[in-house]
Protein backbone atom coordinates (compact mmCIF):
# COMPACT_ATOMS: atom_id res chain seq x y z
CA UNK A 1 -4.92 -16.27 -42.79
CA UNK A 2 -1.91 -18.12 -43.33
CA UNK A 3 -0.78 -20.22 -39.79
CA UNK A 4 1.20 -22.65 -38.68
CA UNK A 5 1.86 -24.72 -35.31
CA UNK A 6 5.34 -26.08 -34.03
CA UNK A 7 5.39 -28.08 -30.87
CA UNK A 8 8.80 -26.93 -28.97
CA UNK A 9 8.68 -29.84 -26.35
CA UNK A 10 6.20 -31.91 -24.06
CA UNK A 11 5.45 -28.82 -22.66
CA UNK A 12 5.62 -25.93 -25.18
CA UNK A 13 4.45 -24.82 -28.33
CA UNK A 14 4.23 -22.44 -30.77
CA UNK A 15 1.59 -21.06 -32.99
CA UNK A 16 2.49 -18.73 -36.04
CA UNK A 17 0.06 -16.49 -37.73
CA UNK A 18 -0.19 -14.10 -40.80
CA UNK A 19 -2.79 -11.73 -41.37
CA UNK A 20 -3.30 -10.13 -45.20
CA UNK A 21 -4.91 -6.45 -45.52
CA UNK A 22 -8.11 -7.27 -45.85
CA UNK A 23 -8.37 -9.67 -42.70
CA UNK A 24 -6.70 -6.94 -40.85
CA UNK A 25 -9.66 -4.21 -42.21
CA UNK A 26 -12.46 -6.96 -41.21
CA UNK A 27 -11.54 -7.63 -37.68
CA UNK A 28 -10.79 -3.51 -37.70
CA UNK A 29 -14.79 -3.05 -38.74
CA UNK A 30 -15.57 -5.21 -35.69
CA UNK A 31 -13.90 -3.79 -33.39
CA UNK A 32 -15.45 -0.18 -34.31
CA UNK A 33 -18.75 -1.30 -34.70
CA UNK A 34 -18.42 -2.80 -30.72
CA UNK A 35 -16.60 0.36 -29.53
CA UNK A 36 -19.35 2.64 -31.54
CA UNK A 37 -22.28 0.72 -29.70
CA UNK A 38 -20.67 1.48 -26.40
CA UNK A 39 -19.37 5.01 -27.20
CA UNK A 40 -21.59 8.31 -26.60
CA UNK A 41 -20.28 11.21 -28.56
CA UNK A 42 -21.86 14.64 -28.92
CA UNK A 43 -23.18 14.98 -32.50
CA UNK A 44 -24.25 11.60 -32.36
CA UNK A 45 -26.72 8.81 -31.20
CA UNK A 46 -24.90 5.93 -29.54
CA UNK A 47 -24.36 3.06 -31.74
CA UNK A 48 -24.73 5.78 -34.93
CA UNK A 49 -21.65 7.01 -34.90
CA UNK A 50 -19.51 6.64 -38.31
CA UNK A 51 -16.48 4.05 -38.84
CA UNK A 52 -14.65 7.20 -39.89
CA UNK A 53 -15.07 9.25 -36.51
CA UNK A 54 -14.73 5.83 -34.28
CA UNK A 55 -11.09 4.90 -35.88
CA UNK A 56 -10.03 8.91 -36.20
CA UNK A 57 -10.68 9.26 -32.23
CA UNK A 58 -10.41 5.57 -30.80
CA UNK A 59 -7.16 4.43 -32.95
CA UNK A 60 -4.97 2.98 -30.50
CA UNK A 61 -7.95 0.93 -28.31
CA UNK A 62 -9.01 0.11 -32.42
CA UNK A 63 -5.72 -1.56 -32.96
CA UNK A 64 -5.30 -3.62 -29.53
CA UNK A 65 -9.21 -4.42 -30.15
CA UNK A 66 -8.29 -5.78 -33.29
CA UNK A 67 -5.23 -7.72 -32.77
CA UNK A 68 -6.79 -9.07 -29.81
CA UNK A 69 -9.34 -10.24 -32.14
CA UNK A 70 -6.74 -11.58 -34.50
CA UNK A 71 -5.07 -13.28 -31.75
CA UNK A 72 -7.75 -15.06 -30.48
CA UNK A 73 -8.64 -16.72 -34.01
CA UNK A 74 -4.91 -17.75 -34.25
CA UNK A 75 -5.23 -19.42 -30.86
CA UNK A 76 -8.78 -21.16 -31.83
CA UNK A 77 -7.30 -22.43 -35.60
CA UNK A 78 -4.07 -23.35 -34.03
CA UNK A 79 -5.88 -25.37 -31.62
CA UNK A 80 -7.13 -27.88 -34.03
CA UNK A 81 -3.94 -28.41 -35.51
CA UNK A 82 -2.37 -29.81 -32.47
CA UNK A 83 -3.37 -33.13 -30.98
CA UNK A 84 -6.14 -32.64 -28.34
CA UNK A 85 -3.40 -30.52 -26.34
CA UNK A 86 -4.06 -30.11 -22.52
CA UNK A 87 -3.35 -26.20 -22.06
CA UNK A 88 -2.18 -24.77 -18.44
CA UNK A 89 -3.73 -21.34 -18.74
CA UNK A 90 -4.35 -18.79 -21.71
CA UNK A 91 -1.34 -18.44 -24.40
CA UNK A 92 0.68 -15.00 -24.65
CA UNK A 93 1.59 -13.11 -27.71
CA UNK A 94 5.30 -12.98 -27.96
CA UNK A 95 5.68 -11.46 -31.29
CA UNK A 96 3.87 -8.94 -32.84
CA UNK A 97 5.00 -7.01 -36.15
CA UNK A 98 3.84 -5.96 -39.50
CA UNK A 99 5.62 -7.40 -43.15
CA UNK A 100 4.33 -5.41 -46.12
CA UNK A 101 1.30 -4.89 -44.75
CA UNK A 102 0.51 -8.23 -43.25
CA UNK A 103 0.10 -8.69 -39.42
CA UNK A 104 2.60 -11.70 -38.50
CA UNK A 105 1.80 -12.76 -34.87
CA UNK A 106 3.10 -15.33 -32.71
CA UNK A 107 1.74 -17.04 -29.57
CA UNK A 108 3.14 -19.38 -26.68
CA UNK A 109 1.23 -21.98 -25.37
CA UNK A 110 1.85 -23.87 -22.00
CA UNK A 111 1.16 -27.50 -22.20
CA UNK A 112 1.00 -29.79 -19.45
CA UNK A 113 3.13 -32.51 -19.87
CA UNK A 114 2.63 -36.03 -19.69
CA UNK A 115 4.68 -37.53 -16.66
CA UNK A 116 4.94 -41.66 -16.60
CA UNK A 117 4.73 -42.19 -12.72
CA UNK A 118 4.87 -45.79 -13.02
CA UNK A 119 5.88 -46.54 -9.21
CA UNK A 120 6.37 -43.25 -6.81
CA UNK A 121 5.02 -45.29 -3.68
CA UNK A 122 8.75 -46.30 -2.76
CA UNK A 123 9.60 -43.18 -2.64
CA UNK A 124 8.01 -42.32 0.56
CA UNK A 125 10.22 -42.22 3.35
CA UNK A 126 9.90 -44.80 6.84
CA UNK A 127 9.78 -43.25 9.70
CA UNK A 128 9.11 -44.66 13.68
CA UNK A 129 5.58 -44.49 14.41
CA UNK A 130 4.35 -42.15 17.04
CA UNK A 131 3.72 -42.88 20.53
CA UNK A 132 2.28 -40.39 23.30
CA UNK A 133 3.83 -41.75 26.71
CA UNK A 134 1.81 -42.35 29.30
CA UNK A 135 3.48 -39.40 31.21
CA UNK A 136 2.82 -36.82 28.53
CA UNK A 137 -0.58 -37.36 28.09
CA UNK A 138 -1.20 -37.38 31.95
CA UNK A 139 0.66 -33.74 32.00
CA UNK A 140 -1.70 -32.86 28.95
CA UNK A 141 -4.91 -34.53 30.90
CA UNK A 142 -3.75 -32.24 33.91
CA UNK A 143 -3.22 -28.89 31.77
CA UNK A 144 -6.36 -28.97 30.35
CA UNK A 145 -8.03 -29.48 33.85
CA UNK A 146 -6.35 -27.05 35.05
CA UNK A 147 -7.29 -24.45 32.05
CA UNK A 148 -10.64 -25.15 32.71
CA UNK A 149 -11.12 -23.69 36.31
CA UNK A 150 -10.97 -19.95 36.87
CA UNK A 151 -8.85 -18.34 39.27
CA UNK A 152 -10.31 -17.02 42.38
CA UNK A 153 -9.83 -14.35 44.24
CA UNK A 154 -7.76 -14.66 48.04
CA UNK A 155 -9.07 -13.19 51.41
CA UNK A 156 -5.56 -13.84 53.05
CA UNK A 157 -3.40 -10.76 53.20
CA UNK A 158 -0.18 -11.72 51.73
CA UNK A 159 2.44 -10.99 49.07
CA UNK A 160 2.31 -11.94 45.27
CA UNK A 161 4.39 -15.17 44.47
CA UNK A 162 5.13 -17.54 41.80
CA UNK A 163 2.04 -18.96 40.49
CA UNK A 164 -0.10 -16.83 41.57
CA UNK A 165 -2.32 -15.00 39.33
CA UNK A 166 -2.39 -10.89 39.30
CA UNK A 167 -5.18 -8.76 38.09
CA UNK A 168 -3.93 -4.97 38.14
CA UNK A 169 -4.14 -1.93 36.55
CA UNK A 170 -1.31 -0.40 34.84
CA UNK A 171 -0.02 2.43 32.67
CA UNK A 172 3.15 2.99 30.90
CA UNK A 173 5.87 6.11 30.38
CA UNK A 174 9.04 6.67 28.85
CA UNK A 175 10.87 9.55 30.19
CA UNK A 176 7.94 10.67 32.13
CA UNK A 177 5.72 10.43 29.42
CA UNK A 178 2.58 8.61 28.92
CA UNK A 179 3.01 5.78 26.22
CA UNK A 180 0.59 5.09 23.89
CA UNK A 181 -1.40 1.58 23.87
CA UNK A 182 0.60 0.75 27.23
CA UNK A 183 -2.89 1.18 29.80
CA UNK A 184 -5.11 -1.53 31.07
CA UNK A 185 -7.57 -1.75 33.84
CA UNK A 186 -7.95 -5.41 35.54
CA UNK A 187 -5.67 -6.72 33.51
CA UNK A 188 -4.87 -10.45 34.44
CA UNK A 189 -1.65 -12.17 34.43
CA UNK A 190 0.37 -15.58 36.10
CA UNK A 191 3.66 -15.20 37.72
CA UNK A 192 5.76 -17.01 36.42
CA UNK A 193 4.14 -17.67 33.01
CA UNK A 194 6.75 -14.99 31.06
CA UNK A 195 3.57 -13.68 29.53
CA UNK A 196 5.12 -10.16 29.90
CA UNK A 197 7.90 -8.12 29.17
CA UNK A 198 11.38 -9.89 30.42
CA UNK A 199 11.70 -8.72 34.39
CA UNK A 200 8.31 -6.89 34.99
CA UNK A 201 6.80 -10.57 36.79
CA UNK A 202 9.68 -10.72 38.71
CA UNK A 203 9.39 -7.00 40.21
CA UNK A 204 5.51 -7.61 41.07
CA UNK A 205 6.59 -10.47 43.58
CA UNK A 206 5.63 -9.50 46.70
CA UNK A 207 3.34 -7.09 46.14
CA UNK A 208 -0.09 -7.04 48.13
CA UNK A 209 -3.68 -6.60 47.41
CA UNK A 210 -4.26 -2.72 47.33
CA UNK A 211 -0.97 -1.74 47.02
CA UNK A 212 1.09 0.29 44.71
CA UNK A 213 4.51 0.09 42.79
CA UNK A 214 6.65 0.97 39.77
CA UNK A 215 8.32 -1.14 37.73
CA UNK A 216 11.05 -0.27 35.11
CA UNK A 217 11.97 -2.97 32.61
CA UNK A 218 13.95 -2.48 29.41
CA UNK A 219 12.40 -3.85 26.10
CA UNK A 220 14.21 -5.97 24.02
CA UNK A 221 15.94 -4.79 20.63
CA UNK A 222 14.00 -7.13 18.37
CA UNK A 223 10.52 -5.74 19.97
CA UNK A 224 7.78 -5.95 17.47
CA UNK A 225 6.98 -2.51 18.64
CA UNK A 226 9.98 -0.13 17.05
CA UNK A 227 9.12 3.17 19.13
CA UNK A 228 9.66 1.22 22.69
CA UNK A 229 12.13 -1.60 21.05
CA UNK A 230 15.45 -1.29 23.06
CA UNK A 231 14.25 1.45 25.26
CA UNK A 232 13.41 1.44 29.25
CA UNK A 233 9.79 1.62 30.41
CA UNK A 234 8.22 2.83 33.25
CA UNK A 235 4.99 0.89 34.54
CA UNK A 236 2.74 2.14 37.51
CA UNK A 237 1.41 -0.76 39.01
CA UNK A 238 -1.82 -1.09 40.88
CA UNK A 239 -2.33 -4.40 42.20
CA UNK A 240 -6.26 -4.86 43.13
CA UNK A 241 -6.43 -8.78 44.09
CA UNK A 242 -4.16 -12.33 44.11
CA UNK A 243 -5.89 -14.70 42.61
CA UNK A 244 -5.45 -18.81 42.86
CA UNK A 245 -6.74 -21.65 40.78
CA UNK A 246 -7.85 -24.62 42.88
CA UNK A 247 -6.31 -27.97 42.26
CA UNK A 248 -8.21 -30.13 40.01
CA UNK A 249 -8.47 -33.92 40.32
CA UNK A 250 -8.54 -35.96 36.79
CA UNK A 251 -11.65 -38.45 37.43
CA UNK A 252 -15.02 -38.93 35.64
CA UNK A 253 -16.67 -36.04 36.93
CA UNK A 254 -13.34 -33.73 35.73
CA UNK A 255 -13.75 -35.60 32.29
CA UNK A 256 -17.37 -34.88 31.42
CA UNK A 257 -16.33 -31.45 32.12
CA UNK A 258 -13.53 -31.62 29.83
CA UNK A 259 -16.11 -33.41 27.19
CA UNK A 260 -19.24 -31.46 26.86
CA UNK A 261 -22.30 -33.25 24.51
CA UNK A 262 -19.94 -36.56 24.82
CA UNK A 263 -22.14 -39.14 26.15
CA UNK A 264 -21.31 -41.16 29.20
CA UNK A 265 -17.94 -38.84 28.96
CA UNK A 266 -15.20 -40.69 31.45
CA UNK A 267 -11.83 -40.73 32.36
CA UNK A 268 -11.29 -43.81 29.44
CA UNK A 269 -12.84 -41.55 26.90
CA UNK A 270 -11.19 -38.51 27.81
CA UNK A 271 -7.31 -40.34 27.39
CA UNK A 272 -8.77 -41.64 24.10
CA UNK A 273 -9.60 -37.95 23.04
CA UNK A 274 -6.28 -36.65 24.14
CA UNK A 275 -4.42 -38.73 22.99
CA UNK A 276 -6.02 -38.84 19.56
CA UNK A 277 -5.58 -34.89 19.62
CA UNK A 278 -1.65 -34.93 20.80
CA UNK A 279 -1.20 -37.98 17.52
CA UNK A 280 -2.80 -35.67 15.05
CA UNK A 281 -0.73 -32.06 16.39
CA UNK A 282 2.86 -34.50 16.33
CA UNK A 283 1.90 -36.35 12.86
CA UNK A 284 1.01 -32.72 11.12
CA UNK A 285 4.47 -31.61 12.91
CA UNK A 286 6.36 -34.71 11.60
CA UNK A 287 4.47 -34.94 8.02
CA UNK A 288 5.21 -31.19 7.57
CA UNK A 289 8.81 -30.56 9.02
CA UNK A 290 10.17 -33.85 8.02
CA UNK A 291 9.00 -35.70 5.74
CA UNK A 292 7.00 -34.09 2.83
CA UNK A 293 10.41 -32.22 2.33
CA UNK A 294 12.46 -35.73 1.62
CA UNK A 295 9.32 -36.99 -0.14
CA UNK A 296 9.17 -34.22 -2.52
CA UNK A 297 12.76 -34.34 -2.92
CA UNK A 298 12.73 -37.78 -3.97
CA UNK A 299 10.01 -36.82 -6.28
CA UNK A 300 12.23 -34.48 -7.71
CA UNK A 301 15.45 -36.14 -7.87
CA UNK A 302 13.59 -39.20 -9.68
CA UNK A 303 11.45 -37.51 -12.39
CA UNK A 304 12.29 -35.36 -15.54
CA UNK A 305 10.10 -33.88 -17.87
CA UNK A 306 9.86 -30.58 -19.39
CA UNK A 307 8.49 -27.41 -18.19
CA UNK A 308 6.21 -25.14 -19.66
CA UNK A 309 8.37 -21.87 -19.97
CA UNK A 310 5.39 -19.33 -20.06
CA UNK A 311 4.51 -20.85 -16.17
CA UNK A 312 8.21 -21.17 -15.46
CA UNK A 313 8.60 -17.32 -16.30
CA UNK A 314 5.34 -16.29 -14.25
CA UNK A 315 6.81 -18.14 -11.50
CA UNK A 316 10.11 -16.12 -11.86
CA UNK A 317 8.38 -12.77 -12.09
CA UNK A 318 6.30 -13.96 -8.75
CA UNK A 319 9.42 -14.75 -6.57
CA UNK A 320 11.55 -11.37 -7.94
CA UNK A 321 8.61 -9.34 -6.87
CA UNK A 322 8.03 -10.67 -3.73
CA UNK A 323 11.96 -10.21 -3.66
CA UNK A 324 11.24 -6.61 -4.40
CA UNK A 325 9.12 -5.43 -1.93
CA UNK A 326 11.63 -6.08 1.00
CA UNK A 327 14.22 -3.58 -0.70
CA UNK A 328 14.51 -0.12 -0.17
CA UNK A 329 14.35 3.20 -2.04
CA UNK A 330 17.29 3.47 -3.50
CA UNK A 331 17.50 -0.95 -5.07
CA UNK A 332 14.04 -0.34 -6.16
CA UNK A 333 15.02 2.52 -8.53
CA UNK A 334 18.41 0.52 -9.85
CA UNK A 335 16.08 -1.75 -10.95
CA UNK A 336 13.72 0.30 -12.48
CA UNK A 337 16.27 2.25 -14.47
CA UNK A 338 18.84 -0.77 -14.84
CA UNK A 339 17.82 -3.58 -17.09
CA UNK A 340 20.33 -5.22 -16.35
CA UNK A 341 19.99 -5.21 -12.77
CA UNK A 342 16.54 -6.18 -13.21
CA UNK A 343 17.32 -9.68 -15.40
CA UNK A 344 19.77 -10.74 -12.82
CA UNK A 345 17.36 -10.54 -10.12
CA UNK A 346 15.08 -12.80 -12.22
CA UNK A 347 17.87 -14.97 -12.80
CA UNK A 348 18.93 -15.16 -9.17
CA UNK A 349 15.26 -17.65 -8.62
CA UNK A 350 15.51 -19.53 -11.99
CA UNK A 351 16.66 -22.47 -9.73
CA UNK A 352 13.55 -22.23 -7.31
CA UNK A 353 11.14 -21.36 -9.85
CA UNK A 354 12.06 -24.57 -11.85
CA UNK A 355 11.76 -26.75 -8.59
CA UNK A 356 8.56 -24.90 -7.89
CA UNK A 357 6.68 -25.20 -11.09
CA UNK A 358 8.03 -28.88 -11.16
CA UNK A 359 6.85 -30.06 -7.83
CA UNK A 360 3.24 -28.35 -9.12
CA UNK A 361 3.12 -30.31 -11.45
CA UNK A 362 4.57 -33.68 -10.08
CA UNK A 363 1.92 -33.33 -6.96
CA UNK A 364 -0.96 -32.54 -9.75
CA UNK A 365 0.10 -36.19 -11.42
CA UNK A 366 0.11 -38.04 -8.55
CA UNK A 367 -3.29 -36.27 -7.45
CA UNK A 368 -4.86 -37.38 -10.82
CA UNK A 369 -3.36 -41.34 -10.37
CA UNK A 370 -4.51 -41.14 -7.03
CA UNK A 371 -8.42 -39.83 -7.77
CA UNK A 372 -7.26 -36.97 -5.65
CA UNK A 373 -9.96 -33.96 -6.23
CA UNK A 374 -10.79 -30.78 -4.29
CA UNK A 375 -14.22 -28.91 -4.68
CA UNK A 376 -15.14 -25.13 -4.96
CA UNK A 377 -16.58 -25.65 -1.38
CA UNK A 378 -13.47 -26.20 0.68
CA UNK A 379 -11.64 -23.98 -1.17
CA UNK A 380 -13.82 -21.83 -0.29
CA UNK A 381 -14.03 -22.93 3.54
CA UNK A 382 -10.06 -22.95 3.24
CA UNK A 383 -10.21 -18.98 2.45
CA UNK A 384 -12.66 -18.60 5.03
CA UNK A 385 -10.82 -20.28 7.48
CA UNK A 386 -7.91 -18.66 7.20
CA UNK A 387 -9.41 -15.30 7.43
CA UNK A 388 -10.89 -15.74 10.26
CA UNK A 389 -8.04 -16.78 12.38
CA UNK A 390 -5.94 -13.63 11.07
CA UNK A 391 -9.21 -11.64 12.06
CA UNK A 392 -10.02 -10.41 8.54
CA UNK A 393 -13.85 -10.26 7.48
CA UNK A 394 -14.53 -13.99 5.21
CA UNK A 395 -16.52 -12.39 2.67
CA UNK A 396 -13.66 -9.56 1.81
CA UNK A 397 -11.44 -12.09 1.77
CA UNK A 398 -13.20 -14.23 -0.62
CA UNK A 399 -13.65 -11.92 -3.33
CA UNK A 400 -10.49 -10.78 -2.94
CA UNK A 401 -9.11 -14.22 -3.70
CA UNK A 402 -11.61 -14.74 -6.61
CA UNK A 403 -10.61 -10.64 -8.33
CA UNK A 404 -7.48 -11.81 -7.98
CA UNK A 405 -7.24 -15.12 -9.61
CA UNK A 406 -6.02 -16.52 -6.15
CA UNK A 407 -7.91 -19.44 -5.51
CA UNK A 408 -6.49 -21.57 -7.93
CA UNK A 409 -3.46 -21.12 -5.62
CA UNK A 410 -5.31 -22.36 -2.84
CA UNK A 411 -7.19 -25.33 -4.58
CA UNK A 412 -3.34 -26.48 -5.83
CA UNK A 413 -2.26 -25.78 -2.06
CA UNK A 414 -4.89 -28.12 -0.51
CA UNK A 415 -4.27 -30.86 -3.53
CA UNK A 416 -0.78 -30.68 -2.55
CA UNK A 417 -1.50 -31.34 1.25
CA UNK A 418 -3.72 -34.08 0.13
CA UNK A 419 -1.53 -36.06 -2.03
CA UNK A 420 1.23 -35.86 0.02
CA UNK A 421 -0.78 -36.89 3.05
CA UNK A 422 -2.38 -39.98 1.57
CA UNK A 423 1.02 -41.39 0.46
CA UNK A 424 2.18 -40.95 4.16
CA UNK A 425 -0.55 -42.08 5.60
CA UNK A 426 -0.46 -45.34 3.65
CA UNK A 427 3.09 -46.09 4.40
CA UNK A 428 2.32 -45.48 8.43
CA UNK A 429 -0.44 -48.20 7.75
CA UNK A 430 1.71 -50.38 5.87
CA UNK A 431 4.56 -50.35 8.27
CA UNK A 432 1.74 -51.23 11.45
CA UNK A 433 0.76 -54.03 9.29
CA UNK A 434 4.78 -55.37 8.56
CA UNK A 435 5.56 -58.34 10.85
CA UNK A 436 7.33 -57.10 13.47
CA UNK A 437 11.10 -58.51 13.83
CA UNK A 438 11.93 -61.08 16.50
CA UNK A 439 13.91 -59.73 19.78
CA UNK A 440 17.43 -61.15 19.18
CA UNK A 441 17.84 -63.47 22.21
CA UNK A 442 20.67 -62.32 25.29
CA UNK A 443 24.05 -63.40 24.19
CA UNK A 444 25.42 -66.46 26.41
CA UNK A 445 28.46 -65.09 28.17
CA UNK A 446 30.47 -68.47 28.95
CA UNK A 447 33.71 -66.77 28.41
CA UNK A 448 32.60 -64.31 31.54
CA UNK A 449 31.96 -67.12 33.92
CA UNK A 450 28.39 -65.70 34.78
CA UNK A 451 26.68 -68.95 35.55
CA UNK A 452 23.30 -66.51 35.51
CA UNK A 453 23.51 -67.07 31.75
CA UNK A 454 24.75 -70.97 31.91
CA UNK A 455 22.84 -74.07 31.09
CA UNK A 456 22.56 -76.32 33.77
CA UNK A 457 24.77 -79.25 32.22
CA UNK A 458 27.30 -76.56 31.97
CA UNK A 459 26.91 -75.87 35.63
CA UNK A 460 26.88 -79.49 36.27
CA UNK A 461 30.56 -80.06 34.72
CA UNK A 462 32.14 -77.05 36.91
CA UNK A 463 30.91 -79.10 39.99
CA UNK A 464 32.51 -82.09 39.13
CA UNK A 465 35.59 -80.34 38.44
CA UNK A 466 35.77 -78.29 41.71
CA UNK A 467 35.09 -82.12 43.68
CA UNK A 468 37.81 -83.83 41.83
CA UNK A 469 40.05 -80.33 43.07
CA UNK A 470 39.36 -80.52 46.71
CA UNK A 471 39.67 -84.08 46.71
């Protein structure tokens, strides 16, 4: 085996292999002997069957078997020749031919490259700190109160209005026909709260306990559901009681409601938990709308390093087949058929991929300088997680992550969040620690004649002016 190694750039490299005849025969033996001990063929006992009969019937598997093998001792020689390199996934074959009988074989590997940080703290952006007003998180205090008490049924005979809440039964048509999924019984709704369709609250106002009515509303075009998007619908609507919510006073007894297993739970504590809650919901709002995007743009702008083309091209092939799926009959088959169609739809997210594979790789420095590590276990919690808010079972959705080679995605997802987060978070502590500027003191307005802003031997001098006047 003849083989050399090239290193391309600080993030790609090349290794170059030649096979002779007789290396090509001796990984060819392997690979039948293997494929004979799994194979059952009439005739035969398993793991009897001749070298002959295996490489007569099994020639093409016997010639990816082998070149696989050949591949991987390319990989493991060229390995040593290169300097303790720090691979980013397995290396592809990107040439594969035969010279006078010799296999010649060439392989890509990704390298991660090494990125001098030196100082990416100043790169964070300032930003005002965040305050929760005093009215907000009484409005807050007061919502959650009031979520807490269930409506109750009325005795007093009277019309539906505004705030009120409605439990009825109704059913649905279009054109005088029953529509599917569109029936409920005791179904439970607030006036007011445009929890339904546009104009169906509006028509029940009014209406009494017992009573009967239909209501005809119009859906709108961008309706999630396309067989009643843009069309008019029919309701039959059987009102069975009004229902009210009683007012709710915010004091200690409210609180240890609002608090359960908090000990000694009062009004003090529950501000303290609200507020903490409405911080954290405004500073994941802020960190992720605002300013992870100019802190990774920074990031960006500032570093420059090479990319490992073999993760750059993945990348491409990830974003043009996402691309893909949104395009109908008709652009899918162009691109099937048109090669040329097909490379300029790669082409179109060189730009993002490049961005993409470099901010991977910038937040995976700054993770390393910063210690920044996330286990199996809440990667595994993070999958979970998620599937249970979109209602799928965990366990599926586990193993579908792990068949599919996905949770590296999500471990590089939460080191991301990390990262990012602990470089915000230190510049919100750093900027609560600055020394606060002084207040500029109120600008003397002697010119204006306001003697509210005079000093009194100022005021002094007018007086003695106006007596010498009148005198």
């Amino acid at each position: 085996m003849q083989i050399s190694v090239k290193k391309i750039d600080g993030a790609n490299a090349v290794i170059t292999a030649s096979f002779d005849k007789e290396a090509i025969a001796k990984a060819e033996n392997i690979a039948a002997a293997k494929i004979a001990k799994e194979t059952k063929i009439a005739g035969f006992r398993q793991g009897k069957v001749p070298a002959s009969v295996i490489k007569s019937r099994f020639k093409d598997r016997l010639n990816a078997d082998s070149k696989s093998q050949l591949a991987n001792q390319a990989f493991e020689e060229g390995l040593k020749k290169l300097d303790k390199p720090d691979l980013i996934g397995m290396p592809i074959v990107s040439k594969s031919g035969e010279n006078d009988g010799a296999l010649e074989l060439e392989l890509k590997l990704a390298l991660r490259p090494v990125i001098e940080l030196g100082d990416y703290e100043s790169l964070t952006p300032s930003f005002k700190p965040i305050e929760i007003s005093p009215e907000t998180l009484r409005e807050t205090m007061e919502k959650a109160a009031d979520a807490s008490v269930a409506p109750e049924a009325i005795a007093e005979k009277r019309g539906l209005k505004k705030g009120d809440y409605a439990q009825f039964d109704f059913s649905g048509f279009i054109d005088g026909k029953p529509l599917a999924n569109a029936t409920a019984k005791d179904y439970e709704l607030k006036i007011g709260s445009n929890g339904f369709v546009p104009g169906f609250e509006e028509q029940m106002i009014g209406l009494k306990a017992g009573e009967e009515r239909k209501i005809a509303v119009t859906f709108p075009n961008e309706y999630h559901a396309k067989e009643i998007a843009g069309k008019e619908v029919t309701f039959d609507v059987a009102l069975k009681a009004i229902k009210v919510k009683k007012n709710v006073e915010l004091n200690d007894e409210t609180a240890k409601k609002l608090l359960p297993g908090i000990e000694d739970a009062n009004m003090e504590k529950l501000e303290a938990a609200v507020k903490k809650t409405l911080l954290d919901e405004r500073k994941v709002k802020l960190y992720n709308e605002e300013l992870r995007p100019k802190l990774i743009e920074a990031l960006l702008k500032k570093y420059d390093f090479d990319l490992p083309e073999i993760i750059l091209e993945q990348e491409i092939d990830h974003l043009a087949t996402q691309k893909a799926r949104t395009l109908g009959e008709e652009e899918l088959r162009k691109l099937q058929t048109d090669e040329k169609a097909l490379k300029n739809l790669r082409e179109e997210f060189r730009a993002e991929a490049k961005e993409r594979v470099k901010t991977t790789l910038l937040i995976d420095a700054i993770a390393k300088a910063e210690h920044i590590a996330v286990s199996d276990r809440e990667v595994t919690q993070a999958i979970y997680y998620q599937a249970l808010q979109s209602g799928q079972n965990p366990q599926e959705a586990l193993e579908y992550y792990r068949k599919n080679n996905l949770t590296a995605v999500v471990r590089m997802s939460l080191t991301e969040d990390r990262a990012l987060t602990t470089l915000l978070d230190r510049k919100a502590a750093a900027q609560e620690d600055a020394p606060k500027p002084a207040k500029p003191k109120k600008e003397r307005q002697s010119e204006s004649g306001d003697e509210g802003d005079e000093t009194p031997a100022k005021k002094s001098v007018k007086k003695r002016s106006a007596a010498k006047k009148e005198s």
